[in-house]
PDB file of N, CA and C in Angstrom:
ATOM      1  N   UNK A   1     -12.823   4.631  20.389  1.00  0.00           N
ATOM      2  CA  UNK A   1     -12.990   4.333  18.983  1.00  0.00           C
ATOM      3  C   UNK A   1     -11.729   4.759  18.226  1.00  0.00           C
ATOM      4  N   UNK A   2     -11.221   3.886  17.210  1.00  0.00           N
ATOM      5  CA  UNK A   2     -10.088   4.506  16.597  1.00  0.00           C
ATOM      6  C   UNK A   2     -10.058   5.485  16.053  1.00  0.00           C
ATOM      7  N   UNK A   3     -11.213   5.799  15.205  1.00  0.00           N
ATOM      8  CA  UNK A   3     -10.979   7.097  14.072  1.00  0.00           C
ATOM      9  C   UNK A   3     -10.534   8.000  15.114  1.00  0.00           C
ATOM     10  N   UNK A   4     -11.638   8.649  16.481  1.00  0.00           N
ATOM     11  CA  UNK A   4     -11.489   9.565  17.161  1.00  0.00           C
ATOM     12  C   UNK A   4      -9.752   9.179  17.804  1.00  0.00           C
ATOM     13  N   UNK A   5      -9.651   8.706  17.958  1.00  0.00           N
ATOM     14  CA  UNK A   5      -7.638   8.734  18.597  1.00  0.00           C
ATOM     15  C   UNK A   5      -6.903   9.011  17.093  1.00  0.00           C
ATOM     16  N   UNK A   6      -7.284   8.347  16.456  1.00  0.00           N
ATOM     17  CA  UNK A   6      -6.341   9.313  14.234  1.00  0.00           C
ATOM     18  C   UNK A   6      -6.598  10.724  14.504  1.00  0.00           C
ATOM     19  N   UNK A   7      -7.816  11.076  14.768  1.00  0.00           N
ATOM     20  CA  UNK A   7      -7.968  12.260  14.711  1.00  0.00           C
ATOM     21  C   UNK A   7      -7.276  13.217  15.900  1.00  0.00           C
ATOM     22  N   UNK A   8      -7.595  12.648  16.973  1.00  0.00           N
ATOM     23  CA  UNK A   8      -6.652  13.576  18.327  1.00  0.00           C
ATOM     24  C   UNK A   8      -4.940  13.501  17.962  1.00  0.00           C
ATOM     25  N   UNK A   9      -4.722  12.255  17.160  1.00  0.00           N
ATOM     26  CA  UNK A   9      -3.112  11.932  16.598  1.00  0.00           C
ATOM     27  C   UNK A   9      -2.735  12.961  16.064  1.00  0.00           C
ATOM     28  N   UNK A  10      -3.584  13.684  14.929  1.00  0.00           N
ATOM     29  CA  UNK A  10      -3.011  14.351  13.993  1.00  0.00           C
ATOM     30  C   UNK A  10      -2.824  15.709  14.565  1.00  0.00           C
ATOM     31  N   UNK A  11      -3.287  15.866  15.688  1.00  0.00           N
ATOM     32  CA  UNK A  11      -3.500  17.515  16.064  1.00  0.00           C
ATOM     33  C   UNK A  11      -2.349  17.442  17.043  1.00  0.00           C
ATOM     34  N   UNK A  12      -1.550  16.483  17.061  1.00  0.00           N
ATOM     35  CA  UNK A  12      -0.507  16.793  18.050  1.00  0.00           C
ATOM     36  C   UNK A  12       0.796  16.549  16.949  1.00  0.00           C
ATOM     37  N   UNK A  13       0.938  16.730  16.048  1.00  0.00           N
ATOM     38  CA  UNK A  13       1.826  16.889  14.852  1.00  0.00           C
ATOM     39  C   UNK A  13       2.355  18.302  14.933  1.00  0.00           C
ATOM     40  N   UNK A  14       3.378  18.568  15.015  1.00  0.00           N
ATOM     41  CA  UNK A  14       4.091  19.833  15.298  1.00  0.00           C
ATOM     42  C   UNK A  14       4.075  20.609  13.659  1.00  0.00           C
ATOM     43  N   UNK A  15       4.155  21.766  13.685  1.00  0.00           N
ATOM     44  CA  UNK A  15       3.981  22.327  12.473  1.00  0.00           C
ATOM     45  C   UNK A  15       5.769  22.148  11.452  1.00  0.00           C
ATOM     46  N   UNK A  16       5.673  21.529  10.136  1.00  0.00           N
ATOM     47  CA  UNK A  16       6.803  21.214   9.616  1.00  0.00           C
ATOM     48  C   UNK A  16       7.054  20.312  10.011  1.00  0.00           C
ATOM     49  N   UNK A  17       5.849  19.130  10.554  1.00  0.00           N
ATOM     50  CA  UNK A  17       6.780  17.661  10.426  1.00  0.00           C
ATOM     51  C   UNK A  17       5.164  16.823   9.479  1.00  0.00           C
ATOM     52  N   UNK A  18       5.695  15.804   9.431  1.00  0.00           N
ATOM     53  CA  UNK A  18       4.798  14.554   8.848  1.00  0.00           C
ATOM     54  C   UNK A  18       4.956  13.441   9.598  1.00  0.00           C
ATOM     55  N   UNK A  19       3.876  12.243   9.458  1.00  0.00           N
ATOM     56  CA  UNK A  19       4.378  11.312  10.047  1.00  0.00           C
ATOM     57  C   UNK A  19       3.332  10.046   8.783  1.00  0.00           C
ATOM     58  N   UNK A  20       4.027   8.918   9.059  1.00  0.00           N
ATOM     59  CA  UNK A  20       3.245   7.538   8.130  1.00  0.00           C
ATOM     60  C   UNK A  20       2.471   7.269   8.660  1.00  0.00           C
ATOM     61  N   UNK A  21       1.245   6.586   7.999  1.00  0.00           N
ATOM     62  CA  UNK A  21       0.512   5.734   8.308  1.00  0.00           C
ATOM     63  C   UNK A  21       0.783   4.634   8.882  1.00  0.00           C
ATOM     64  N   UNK A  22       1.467   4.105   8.649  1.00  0.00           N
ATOM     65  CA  UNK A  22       2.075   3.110   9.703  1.00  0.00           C
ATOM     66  C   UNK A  22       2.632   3.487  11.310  1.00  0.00           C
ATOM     67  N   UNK A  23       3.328   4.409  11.102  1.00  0.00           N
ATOM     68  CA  UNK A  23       3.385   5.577  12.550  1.00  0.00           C
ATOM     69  C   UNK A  23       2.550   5.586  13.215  1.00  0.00           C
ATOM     70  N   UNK A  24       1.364   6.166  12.653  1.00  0.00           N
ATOM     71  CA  UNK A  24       0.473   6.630  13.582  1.00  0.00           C
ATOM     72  C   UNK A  24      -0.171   5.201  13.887  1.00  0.00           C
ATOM     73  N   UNK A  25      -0.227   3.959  13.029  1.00  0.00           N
ATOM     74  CA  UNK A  25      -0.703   2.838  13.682  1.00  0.00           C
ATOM     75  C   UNK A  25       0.179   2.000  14.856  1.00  0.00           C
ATOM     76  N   UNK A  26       1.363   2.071  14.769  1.00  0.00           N
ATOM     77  CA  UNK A  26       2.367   1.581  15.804  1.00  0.00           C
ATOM     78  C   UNK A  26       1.945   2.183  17.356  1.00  0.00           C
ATOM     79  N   UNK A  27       1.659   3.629  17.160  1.00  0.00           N
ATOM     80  CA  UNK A  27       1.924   4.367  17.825  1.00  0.00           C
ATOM     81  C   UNK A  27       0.489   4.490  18.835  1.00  0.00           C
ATOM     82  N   UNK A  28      -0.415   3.795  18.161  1.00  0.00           N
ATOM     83  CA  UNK A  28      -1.395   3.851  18.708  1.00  0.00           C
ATOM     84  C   UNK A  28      -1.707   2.512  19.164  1.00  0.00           C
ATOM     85  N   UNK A  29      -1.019   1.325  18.804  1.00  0.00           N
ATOM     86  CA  UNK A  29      -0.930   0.229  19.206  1.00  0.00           C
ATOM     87  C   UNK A  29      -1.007  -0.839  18.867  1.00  0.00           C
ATOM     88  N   UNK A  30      -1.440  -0.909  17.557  1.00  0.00           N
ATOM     89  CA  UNK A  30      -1.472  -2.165  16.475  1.00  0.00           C
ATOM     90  C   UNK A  30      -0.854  -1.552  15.011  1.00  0.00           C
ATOM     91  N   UNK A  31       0.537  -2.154  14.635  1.00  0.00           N
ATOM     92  CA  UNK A  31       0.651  -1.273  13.004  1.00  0.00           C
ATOM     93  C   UNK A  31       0.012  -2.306  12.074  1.00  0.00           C
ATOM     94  N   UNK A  32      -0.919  -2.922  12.324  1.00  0.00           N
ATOM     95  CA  UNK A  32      -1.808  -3.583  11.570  1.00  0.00           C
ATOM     96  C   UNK A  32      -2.777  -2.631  10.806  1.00  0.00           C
ATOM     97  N   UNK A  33      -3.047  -1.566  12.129  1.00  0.00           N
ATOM     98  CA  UNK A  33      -4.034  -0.707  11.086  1.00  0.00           C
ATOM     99  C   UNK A  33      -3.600   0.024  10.114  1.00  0.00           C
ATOM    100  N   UNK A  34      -2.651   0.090   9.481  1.00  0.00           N
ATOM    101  CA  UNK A  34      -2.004   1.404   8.501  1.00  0.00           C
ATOM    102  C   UNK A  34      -3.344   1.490   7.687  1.00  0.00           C
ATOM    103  N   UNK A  35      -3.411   0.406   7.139  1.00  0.00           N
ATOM    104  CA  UNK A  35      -5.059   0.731   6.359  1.00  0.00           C
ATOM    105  C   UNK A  35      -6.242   1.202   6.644  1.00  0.00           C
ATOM    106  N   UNK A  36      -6.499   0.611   7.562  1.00  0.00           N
ATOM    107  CA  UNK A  36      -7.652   1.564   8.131  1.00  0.00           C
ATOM    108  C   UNK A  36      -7.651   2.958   8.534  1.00  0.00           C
ATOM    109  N   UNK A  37      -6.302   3.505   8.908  1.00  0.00           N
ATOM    110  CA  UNK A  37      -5.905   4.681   8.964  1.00  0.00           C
ATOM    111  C   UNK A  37      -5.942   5.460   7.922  1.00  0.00           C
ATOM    112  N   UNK A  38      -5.698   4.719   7.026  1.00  0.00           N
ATOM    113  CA  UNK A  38      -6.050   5.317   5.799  1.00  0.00           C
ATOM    114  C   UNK A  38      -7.062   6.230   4.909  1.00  0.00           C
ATOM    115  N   UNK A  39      -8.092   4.196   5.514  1.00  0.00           N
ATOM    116  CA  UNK A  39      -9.626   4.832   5.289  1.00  0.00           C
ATOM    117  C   UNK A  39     -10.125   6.040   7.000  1.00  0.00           C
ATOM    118  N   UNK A  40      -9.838   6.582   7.430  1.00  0.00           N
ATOM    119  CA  UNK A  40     -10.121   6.974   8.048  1.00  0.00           C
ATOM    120  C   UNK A  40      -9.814   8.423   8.102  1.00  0.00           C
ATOM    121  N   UNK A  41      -8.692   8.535   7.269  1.00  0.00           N
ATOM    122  CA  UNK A  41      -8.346  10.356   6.851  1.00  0.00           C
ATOM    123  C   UNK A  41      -9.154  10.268   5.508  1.00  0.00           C
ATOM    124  N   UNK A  42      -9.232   9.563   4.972  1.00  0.00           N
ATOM    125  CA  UNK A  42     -10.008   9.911   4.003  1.00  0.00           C
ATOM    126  C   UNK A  42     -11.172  10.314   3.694  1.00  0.00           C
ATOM    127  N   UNK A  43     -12.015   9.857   5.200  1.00  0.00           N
ATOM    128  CA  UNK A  43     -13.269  10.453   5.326  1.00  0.00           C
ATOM    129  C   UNK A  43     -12.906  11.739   7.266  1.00  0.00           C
ATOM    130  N   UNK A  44     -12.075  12.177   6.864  1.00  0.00           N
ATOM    131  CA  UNK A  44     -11.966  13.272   7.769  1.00  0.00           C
ATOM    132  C   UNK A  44     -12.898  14.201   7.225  1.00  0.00           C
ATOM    133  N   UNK A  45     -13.696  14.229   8.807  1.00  0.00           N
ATOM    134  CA  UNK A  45     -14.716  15.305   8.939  1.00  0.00           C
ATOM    135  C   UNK A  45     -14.159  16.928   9.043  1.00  0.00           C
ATOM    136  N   UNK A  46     -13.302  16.991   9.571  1.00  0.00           N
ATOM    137  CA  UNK A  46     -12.497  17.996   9.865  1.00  0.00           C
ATOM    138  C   UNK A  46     -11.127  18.308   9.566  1.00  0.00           C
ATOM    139  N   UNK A  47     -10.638  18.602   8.700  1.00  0.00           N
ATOM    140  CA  UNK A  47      -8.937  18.475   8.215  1.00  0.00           C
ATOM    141  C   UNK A  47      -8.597  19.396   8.310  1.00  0.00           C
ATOM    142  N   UNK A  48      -9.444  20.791   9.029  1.00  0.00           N
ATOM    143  CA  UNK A  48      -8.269  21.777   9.588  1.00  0.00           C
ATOM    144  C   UNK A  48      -7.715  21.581  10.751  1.00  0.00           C
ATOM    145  N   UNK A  49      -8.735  21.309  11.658  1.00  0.00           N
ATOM    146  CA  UNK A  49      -8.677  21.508  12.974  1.00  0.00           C
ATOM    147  C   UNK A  49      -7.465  19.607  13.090  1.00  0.00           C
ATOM    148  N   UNK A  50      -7.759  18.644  12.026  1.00  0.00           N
ATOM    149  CA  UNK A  50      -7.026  17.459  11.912  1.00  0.00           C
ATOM    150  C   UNK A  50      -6.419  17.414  10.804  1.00  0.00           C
ATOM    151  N   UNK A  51      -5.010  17.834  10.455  1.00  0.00           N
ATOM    152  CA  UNK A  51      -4.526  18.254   9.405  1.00  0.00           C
ATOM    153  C   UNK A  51      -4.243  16.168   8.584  1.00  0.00           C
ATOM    154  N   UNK A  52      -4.867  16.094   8.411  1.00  0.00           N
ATOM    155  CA  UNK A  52      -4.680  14.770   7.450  1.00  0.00           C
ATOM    156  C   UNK A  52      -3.398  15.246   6.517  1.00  0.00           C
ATOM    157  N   UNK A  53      -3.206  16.371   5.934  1.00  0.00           N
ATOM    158  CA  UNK A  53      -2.567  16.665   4.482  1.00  0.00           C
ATOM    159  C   UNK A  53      -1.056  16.352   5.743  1.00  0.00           C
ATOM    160  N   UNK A  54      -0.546  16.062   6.693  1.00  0.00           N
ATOM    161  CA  UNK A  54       0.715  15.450   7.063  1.00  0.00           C
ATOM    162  C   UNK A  54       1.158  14.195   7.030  1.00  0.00           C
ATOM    163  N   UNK A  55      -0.048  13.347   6.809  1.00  0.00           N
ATOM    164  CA  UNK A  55       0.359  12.174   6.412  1.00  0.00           C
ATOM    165  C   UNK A  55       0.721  11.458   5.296  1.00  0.00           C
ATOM    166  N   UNK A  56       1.671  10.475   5.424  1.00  0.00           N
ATOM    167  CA  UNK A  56       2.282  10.611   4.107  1.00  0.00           C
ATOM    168  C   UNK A  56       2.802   8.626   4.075  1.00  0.00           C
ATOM    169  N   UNK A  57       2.911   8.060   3.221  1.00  0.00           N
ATOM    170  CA  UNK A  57       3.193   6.558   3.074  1.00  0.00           C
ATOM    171  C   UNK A  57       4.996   6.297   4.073  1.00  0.00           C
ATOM    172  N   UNK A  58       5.087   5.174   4.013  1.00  0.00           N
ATOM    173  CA  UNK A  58       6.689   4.446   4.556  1.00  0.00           C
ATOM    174  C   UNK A  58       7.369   5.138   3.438  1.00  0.00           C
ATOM    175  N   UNK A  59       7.729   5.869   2.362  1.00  0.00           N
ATOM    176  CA  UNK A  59       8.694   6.037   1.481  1.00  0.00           C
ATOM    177  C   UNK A  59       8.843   7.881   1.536  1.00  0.00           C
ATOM    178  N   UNK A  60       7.903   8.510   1.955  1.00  0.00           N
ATOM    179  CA  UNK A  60       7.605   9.518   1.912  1.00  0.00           C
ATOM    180  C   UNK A  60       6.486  10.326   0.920  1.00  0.00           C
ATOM    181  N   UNK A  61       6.070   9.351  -0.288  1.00  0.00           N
ATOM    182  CA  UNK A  61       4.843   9.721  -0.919  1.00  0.00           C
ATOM    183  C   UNK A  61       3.776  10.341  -0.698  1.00  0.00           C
ATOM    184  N   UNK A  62       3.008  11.558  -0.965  1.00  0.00           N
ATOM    185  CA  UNK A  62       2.247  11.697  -0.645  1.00  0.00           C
ATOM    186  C   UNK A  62       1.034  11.100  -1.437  1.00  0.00           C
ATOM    187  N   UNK A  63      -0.465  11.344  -0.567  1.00  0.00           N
ATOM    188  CA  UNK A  63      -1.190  10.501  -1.425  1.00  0.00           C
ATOM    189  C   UNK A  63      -1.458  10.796  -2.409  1.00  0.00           C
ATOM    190  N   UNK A  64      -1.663   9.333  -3.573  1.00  0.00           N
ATOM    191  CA  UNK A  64      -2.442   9.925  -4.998  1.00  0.00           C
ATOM    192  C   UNK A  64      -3.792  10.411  -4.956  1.00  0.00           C
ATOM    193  N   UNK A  65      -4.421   9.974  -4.244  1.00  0.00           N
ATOM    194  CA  UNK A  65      -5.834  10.427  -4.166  1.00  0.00           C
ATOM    195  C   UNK A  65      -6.296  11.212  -2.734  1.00  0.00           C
ATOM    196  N   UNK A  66      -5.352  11.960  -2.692  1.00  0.00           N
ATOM    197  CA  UNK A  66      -5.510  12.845  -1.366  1.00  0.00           C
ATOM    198  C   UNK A  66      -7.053  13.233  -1.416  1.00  0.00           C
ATOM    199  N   UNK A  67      -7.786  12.957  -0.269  1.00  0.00           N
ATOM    200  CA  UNK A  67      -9.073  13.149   0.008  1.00  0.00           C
ATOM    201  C   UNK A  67     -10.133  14.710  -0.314  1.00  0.00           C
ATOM    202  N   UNK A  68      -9.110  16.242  -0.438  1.00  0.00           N
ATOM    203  CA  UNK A  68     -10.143  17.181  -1.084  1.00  0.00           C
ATOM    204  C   UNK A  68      -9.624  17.144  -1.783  1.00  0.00           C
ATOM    205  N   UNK A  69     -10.612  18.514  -3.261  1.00  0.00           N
ATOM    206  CA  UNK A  69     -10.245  18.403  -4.633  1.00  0.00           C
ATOM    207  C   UNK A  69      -9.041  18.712  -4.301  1.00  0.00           C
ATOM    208  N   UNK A  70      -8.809  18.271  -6.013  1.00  0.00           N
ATOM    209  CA  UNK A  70      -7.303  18.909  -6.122  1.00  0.00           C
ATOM    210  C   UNK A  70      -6.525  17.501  -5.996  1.00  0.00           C
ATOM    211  N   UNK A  71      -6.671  16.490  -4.754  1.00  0.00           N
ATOM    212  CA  UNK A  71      -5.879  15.380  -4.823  1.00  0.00           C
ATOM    213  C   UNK A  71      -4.254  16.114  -4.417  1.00  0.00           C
ATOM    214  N   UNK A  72      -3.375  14.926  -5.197  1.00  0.00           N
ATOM    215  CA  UNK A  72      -2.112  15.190  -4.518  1.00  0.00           C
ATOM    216  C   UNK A  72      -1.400  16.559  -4.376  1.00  0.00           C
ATOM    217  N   UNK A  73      -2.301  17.573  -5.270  1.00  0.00           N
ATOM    218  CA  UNK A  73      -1.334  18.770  -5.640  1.00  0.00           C
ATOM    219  C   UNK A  73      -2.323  19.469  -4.131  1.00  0.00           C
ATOM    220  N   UNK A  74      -2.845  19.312  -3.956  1.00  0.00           N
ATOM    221  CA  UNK A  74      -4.174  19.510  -2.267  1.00  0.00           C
ATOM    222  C   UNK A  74      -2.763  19.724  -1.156  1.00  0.00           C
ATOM    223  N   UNK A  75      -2.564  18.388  -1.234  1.00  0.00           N
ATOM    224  CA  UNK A  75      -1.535  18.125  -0.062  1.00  0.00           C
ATOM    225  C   UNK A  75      -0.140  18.596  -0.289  1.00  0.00           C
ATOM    226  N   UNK A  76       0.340  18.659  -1.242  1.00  0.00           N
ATOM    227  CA  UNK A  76       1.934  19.269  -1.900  1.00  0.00           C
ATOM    228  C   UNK A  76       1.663  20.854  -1.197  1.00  0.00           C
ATOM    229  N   UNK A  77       0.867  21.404  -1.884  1.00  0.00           N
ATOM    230  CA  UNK A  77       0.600  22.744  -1.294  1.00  0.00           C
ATOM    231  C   UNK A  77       0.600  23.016  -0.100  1.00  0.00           C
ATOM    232  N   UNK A  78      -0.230  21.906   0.996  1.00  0.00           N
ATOM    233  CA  UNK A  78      -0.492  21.874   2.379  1.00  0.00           C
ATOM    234  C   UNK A  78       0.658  22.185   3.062  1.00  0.00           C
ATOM    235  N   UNK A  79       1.337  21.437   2.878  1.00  0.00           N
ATOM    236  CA  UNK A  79       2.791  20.750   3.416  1.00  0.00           C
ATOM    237  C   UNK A  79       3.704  21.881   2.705  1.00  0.00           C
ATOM    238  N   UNK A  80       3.902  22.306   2.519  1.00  0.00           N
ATOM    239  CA  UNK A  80       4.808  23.309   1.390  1.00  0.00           C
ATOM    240  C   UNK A  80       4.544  24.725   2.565  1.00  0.00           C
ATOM    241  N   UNK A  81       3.169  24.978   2.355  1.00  0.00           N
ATOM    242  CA  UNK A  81       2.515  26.045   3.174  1.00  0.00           C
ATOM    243  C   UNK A  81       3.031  26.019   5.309  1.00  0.00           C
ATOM    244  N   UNK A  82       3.245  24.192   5.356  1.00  0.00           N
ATOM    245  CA  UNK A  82       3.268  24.444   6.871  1.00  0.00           C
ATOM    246  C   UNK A  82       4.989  24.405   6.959  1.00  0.00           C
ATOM    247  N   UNK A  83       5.482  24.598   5.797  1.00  0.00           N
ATOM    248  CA  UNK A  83       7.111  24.234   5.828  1.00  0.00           C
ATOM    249  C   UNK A  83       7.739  23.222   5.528  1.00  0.00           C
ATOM    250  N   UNK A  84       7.252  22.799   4.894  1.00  0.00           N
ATOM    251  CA  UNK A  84       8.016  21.033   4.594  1.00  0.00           C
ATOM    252  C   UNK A  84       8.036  20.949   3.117  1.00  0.00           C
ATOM    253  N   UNK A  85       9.125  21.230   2.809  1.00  0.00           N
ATOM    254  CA  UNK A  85       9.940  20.965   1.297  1.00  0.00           C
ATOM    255  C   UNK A  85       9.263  19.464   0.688  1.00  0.00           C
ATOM    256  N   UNK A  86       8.763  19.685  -0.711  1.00  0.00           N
ATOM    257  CA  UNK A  86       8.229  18.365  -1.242  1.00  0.00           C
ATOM    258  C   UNK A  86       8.884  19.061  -2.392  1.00  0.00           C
ATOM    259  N   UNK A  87       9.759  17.519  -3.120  1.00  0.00           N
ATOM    260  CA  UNK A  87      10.149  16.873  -4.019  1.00  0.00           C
ATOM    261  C   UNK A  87       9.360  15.998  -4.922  1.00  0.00           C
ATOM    262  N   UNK A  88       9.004  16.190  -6.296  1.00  0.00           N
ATOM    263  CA  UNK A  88       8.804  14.910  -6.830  1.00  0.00           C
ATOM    264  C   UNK A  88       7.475  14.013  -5.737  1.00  0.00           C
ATOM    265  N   UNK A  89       6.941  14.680  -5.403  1.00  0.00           N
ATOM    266  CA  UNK A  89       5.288  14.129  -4.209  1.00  0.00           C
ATOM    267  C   UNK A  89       6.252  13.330  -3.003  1.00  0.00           C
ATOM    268  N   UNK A  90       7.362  14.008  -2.995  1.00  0.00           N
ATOM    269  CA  UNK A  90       7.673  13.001  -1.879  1.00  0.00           C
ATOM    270  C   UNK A  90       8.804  13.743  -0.857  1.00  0.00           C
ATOM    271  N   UNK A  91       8.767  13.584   0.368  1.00  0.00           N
ATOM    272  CA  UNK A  91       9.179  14.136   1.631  1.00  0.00           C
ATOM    273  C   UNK A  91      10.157  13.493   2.288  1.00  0.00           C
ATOM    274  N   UNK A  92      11.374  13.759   2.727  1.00  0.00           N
ATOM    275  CA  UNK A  92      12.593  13.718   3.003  1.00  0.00           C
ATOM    276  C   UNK A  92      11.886  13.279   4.371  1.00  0.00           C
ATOM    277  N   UNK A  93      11.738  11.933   4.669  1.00  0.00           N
ATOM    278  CA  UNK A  93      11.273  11.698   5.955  1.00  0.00           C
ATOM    279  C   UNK A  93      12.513  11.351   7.450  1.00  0.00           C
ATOM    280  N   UNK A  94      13.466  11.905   6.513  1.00  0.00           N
ATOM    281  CA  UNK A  94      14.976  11.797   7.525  1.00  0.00           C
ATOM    282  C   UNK A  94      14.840  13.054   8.320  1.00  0.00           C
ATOM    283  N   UNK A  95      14.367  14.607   7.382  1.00  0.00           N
ATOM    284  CA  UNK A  95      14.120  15.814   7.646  1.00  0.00           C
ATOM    285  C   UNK A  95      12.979  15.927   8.272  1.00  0.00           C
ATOM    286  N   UNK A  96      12.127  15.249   7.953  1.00  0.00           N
ATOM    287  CA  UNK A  96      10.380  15.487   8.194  1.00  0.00           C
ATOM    288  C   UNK A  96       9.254  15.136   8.929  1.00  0.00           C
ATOM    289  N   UNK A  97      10.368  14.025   9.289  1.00  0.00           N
ATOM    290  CA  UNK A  97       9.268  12.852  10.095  1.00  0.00           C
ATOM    291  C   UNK A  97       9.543  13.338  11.329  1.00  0.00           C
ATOM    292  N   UNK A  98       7.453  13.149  11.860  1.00  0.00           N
ATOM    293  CA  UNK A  98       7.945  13.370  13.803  1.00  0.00           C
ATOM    294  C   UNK A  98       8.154  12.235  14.173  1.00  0.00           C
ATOM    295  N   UNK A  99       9.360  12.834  15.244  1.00  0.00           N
ATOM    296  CA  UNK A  99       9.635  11.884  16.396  1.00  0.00           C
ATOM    297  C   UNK A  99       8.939  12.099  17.442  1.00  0.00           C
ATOM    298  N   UNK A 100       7.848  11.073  17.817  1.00  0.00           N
ATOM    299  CA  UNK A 100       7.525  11.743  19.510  1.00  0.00           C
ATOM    300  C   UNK A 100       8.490  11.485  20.686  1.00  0.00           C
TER     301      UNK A 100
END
């Protein structure tokens, strides 16, 4: 099932990186899904143990409607906290992005 492979995706994210939604859809085998990937952190059951707050758009944006309270300032903090410098809601994905 896809959600469960988004979710095993995100737990292999090294601490101080991010990766796109589109990433993680390439990477899993269709970048058709970026959207559904979408909807699919958004209803993360678990976002410690599956850190959703690393994902981030093709430009480096983070989301506007990041999924717990709080929204985007949720995830600025997240990401800030695991080491990753945010600008203006948005992430130096030259610096930031994983490479697997």
């Amino acid at each position: 099932m896809l959600k469960d492979k988004v979710y095993e995706y995100l737990t292999r994210i090294p601490k101080g990186k991010v990766v796109t939604y589109g990433q993680i859809a390439e990477d899993l085998g269709n970048k058709g899904y970026a959207r559904a990937i979408g909807n699919i952190l958004h209803n993360n059951p678990e976002p410690i143990r599956c850190p959703c707050f690393k994902v981030v758009n093709s430009k480096g944006r983070l989301a506007e409607h990041f999924g717990d309270k709080g929204g985007i300032e949720t995830q600025r903090k997240r990401l800030e906290a695991d080491g990753v410098e945010v600008i203006d809601y948005r992430v130096d994905l030259n610096k930031y992005q994983w490479k697997k």
